[in-house]
PDB file of N, CA and C in Angstrom:
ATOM      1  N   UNK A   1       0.832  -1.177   0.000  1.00  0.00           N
ATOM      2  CA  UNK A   1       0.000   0.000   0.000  1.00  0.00           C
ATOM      3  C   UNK A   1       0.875   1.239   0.000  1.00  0.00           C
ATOM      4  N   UNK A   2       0.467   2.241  -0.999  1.00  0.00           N
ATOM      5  CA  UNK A   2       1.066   3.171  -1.237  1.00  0.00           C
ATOM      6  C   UNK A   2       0.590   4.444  -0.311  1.00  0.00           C
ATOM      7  N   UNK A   3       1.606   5.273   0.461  1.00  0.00           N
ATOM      8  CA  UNK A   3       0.410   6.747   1.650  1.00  0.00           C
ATOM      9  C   UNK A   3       1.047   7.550   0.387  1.00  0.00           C
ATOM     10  N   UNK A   4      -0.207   8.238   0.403  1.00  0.00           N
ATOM     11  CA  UNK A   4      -0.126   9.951  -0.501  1.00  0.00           C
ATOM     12  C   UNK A   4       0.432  10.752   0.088  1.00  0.00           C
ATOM     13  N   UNK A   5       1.429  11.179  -0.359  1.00  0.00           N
ATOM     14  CA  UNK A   5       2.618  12.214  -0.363  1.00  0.00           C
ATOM     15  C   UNK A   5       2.164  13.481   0.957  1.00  0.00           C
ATOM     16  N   UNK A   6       0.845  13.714   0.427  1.00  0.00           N
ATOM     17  CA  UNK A   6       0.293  14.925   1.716  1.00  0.00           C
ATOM     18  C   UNK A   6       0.302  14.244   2.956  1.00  0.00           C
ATOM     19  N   UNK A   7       0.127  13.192   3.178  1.00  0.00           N
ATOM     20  CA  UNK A   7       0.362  12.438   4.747  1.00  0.00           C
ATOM     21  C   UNK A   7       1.715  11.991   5.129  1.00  0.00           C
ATOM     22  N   UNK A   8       2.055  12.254   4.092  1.00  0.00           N
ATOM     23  CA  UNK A   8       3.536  11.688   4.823  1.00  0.00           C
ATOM     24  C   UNK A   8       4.188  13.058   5.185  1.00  0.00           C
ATOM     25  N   UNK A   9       4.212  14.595   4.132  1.00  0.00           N
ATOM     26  CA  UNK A   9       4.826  15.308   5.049  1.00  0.00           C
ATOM     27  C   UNK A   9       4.721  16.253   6.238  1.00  0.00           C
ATOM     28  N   UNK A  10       3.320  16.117   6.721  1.00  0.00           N
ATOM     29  CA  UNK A  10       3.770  16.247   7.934  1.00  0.00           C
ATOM     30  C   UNK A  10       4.370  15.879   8.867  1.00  0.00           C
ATOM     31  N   UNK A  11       4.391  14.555   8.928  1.00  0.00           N
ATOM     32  CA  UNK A  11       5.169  13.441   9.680  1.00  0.00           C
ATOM     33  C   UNK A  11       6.925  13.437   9.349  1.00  0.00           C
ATOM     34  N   UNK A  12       7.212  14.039   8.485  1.00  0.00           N
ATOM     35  CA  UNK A  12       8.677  14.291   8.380  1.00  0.00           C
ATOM     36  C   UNK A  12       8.899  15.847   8.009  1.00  0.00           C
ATOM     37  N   UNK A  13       9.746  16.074   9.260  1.00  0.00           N
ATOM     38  CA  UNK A  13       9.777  17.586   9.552  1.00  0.00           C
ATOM     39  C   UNK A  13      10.967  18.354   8.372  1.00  0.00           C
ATOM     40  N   UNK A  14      11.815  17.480   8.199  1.00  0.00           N
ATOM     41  CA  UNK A  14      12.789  17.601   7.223  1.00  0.00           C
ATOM     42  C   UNK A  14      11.919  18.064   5.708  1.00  0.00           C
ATOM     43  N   UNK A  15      11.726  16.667   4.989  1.00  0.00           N
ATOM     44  CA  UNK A  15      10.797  16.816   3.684  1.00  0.00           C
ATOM     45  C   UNK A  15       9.968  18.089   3.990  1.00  0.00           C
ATOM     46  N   UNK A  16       9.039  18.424   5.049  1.00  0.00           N
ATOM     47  CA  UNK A  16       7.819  19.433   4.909  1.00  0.00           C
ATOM     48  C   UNK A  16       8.732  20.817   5.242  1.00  0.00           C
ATOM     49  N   UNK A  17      10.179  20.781   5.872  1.00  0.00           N
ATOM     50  CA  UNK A  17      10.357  22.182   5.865  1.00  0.00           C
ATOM     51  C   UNK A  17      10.984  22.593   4.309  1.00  0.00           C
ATOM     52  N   UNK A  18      11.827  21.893   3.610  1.00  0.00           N
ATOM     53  CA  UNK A  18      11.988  22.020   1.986  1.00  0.00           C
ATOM     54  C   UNK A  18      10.856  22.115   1.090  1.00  0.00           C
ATOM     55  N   UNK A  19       9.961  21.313   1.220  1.00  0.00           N
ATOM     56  CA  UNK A  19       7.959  21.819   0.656  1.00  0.00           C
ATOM     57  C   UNK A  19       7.625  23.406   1.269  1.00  0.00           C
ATOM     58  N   UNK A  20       7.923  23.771   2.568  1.00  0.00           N
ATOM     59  CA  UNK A  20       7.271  25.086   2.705  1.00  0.00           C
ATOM     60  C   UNK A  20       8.101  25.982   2.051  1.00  0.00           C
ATOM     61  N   UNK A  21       9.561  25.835   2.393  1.00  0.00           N
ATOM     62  CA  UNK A  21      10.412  27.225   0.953  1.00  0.00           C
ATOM     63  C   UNK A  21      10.057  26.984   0.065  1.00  0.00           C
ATOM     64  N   UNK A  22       9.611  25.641  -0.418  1.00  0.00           N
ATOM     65  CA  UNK A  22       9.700  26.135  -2.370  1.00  0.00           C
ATOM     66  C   UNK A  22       8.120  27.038  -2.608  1.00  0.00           C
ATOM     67  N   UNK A  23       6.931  26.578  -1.404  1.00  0.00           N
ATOM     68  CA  UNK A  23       5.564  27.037  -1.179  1.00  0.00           C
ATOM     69  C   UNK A  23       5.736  28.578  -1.211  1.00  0.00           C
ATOM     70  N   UNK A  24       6.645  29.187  -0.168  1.00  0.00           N
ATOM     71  CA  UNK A  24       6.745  30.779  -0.067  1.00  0.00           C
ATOM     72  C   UNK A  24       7.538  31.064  -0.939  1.00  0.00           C
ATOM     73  N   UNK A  25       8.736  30.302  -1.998  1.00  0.00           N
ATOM     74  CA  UNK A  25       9.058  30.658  -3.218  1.00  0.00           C
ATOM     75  C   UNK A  25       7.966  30.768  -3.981  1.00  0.00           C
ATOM     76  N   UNK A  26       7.714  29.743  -4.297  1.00  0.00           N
ATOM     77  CA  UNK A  26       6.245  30.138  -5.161  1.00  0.00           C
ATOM     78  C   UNK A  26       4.920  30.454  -5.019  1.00  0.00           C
ATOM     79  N   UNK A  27       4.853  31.367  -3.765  1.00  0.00           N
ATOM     80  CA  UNK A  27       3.895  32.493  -4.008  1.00  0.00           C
ATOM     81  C   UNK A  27       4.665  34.063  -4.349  1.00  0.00           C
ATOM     82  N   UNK A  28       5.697  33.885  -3.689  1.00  0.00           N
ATOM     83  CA  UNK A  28       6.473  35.247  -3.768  1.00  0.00           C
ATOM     84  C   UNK A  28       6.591  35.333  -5.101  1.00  0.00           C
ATOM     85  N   UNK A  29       6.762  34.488  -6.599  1.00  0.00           N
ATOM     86  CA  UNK A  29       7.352  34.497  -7.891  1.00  0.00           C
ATOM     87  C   UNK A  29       5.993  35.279  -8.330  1.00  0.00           C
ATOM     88  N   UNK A  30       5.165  34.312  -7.905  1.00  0.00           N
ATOM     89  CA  UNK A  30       3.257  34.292  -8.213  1.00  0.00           C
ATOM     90  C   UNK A  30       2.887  35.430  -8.382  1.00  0.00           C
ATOM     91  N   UNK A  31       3.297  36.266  -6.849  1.00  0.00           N
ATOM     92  CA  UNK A  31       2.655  37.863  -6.762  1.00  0.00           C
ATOM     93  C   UNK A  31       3.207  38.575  -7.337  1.00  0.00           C
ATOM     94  N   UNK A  32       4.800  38.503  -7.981  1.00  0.00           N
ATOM     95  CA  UNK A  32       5.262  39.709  -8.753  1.00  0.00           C
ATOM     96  C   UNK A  32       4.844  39.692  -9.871  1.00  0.00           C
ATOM     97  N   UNK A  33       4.937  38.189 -10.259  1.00  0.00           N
ATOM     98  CA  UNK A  33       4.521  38.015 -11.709  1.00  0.00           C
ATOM     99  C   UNK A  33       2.913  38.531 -12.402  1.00  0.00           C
ATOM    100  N   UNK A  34       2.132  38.010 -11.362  1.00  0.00           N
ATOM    101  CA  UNK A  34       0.775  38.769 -11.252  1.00  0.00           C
ATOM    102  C   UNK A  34       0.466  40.295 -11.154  1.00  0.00           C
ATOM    103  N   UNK A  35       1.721  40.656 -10.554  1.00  0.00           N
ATOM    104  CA  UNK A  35       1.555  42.228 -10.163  1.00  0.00           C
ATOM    105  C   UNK A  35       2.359  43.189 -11.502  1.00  0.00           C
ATOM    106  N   UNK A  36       2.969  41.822 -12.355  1.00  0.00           N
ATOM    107  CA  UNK A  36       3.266  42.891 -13.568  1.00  0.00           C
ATOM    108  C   UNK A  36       5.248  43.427 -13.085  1.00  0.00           C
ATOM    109  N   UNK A  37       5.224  42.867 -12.180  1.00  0.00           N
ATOM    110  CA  UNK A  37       6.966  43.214 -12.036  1.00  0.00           C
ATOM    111  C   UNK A  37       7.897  42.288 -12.749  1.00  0.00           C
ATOM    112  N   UNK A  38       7.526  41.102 -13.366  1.00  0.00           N
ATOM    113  CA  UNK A  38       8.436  40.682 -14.127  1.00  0.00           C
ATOM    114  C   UNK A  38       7.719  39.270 -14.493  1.00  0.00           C
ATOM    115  N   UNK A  39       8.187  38.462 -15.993  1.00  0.00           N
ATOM    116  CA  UNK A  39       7.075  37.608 -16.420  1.00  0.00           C
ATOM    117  C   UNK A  39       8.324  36.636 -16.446  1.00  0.00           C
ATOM    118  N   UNK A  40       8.094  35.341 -16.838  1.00  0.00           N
ATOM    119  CA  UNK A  40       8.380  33.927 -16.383  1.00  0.00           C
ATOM    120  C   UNK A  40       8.327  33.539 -17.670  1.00  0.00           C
ATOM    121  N   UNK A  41      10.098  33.059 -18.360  1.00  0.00           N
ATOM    122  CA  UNK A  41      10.113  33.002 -19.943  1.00  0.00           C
ATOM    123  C   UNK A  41      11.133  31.343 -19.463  1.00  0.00           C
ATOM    124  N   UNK A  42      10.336  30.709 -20.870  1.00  0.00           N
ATOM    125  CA  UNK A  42      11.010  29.254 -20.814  1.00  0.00           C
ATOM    126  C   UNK A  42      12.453  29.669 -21.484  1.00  0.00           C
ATOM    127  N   UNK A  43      13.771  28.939 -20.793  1.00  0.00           N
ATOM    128  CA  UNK A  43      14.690  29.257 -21.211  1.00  0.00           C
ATOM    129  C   UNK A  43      15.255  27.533 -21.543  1.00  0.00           C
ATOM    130  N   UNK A  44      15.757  27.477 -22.538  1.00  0.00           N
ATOM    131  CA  UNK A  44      16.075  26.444 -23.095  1.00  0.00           C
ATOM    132  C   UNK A  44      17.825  25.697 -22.772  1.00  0.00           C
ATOM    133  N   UNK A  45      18.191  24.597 -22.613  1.00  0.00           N
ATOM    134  CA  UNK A  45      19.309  23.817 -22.161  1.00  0.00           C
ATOM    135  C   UNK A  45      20.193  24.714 -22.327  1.00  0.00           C
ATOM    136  N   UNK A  46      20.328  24.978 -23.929  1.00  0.00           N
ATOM    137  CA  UNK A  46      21.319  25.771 -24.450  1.00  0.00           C
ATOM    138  C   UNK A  46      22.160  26.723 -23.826  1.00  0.00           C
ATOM    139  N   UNK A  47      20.733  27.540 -23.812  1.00  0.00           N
ATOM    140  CA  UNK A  47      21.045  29.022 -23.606  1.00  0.00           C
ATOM    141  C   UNK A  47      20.807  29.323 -21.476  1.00  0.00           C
ATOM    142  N   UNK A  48      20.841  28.439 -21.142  1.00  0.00           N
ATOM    143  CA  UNK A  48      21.202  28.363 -19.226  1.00  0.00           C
ATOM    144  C   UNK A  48      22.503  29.251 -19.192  1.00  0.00           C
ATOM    145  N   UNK A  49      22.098  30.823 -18.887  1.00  0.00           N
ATOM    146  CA  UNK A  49      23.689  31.759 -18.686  1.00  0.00           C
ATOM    147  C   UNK A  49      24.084  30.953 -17.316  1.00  0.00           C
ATOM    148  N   UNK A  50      23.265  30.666 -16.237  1.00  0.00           N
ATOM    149  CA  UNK A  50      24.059  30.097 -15.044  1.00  0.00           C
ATOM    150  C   UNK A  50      24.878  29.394 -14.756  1.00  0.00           C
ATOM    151  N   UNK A  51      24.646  27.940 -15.703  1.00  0.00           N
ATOM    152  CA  UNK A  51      25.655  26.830 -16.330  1.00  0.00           C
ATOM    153  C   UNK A  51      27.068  27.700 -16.441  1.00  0.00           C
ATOM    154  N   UNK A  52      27.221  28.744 -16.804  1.00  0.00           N
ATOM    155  CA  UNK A  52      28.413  29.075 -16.567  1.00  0.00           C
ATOM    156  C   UNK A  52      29.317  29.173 -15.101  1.00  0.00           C
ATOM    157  N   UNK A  53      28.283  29.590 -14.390  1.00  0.00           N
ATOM    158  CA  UNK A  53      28.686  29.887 -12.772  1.00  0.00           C
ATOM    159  C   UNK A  53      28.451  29.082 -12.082  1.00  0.00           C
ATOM    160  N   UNK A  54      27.843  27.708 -12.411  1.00  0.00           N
ATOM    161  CA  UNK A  54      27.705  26.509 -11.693  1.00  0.00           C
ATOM    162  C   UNK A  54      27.611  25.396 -12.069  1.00  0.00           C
ATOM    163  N   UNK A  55      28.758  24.687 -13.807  1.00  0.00           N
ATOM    164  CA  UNK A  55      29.075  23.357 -13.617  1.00  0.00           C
ATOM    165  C   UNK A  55      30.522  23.781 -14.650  1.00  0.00           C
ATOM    166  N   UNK A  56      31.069  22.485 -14.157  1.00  0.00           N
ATOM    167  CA  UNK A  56      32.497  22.678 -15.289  1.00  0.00           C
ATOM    168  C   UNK A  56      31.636  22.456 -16.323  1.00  0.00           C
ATOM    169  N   UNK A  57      32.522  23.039 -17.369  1.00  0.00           N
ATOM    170  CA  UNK A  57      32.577  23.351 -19.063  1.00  0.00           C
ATOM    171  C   UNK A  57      33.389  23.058 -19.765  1.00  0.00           C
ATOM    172  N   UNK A  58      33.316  22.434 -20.933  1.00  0.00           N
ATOM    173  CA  UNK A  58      34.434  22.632 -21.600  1.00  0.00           C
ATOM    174  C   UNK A  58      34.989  23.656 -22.281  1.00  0.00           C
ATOM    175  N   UNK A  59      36.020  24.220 -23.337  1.00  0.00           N
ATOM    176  CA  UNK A  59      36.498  25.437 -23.313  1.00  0.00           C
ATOM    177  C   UNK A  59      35.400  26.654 -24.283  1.00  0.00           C
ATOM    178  N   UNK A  60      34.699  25.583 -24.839  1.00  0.00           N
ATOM    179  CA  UNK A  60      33.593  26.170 -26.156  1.00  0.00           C
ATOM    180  C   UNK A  60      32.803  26.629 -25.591  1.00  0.00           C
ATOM    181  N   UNK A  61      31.708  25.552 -24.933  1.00  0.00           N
ATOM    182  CA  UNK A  61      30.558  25.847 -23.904  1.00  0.00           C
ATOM    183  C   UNK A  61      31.165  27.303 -23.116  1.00  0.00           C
ATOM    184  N   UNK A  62      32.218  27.553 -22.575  1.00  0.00           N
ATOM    185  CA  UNK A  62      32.404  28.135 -21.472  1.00  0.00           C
ATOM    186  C   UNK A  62      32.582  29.808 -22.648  1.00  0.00           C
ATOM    187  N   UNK A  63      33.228  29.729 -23.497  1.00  0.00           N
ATOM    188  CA  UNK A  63      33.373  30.656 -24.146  1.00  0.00           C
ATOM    189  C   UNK A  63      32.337  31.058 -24.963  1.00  0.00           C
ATOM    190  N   UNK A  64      31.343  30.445 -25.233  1.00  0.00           N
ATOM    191  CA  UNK A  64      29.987  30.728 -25.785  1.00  0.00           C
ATOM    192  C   UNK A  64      29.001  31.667 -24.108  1.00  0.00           C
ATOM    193  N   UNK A  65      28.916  31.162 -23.530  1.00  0.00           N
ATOM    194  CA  UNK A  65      28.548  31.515 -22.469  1.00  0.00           C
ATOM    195  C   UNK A  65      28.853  32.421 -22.039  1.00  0.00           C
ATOM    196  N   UNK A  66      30.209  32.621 -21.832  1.00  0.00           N
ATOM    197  CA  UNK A  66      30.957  34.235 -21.207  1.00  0.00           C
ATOM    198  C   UNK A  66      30.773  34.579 -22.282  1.00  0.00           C
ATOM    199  N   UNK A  67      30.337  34.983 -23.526  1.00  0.00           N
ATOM    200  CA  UNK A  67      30.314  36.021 -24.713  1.00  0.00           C
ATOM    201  C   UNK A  67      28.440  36.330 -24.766  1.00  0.00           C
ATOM    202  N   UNK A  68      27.772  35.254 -24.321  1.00  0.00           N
ATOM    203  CA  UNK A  68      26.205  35.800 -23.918  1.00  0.00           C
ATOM    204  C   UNK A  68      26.295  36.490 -23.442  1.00  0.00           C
ATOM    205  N   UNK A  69      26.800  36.737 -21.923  1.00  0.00           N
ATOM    206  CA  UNK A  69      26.484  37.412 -20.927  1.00  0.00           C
ATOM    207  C   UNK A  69      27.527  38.800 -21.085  1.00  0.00           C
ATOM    208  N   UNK A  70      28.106  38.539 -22.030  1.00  0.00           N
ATOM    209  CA  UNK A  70      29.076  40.320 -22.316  1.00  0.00           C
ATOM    210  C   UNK A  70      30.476  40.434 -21.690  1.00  0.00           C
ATOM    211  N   UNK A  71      30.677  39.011 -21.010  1.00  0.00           N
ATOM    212  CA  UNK A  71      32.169  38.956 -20.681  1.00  0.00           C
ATOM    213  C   UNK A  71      33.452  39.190 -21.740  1.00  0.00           C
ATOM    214  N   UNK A  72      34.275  40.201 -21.891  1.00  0.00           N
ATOM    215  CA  UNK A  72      34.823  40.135 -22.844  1.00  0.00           C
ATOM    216  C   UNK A  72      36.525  39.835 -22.670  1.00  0.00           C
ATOM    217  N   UNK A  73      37.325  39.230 -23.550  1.00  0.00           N
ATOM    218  CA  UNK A  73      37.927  38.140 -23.082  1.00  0.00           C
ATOM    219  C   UNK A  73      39.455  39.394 -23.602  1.00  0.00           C
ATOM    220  N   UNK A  74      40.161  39.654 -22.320  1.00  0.00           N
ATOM    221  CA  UNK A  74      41.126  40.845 -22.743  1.00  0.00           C
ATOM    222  C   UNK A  74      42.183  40.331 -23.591  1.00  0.00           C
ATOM    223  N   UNK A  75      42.156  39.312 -24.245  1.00  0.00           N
ATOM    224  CA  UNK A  75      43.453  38.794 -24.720  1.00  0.00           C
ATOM    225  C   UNK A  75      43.189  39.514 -26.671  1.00  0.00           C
ATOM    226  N   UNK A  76      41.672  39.325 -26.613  1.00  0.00           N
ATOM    227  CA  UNK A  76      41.492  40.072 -27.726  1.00  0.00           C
ATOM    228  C   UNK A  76      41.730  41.411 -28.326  1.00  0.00           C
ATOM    229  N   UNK A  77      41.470  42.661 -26.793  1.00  0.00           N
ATOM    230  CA  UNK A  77      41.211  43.994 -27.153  1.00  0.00           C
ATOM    231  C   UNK A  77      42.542  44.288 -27.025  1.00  0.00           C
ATOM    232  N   UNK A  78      42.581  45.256 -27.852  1.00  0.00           N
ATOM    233  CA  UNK A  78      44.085  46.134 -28.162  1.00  0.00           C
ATOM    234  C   UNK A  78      43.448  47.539 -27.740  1.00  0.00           C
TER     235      UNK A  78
END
């Protein structure tokens, strides 16, 4: 027998305190987005600027990436 997910986290204080941040994350996203302060765009594998600041890369990936975001690479400029 399988318990549904809502009964189990109350009973584990761990699991239900990681469920309530992502809960007050996502009302806090909810109300700006609703309120017109900023809208919620699908961003595709590719184009993840963060992947730069949080996994190794190889030298392409990494240089495609720092040239999205306007990093400019001084070995070029004279």
């Amino acid at each position: 027998m399988t318990i549904p997910v809502p009964l189990i986290l109350p009973r584990n204080p761990v699991q239900h305190s990681r469920t309530k941040y992502i809960e007050i994350r996502h009302h806090f996203i909810r109300d700006h987005v609703n309120n017109g302060d900023c809208e919620i765009q699908f961003v595709s594998t590719e184009n993840q600027l963060a992947d730069l600041f949080t996994k190794p890369l190889n030298k392409e990936r990494f240089n495609f990436l720092r040239n999205e975001i306007g990093i400019i690479d001084f070995k070029f400029v004279k």
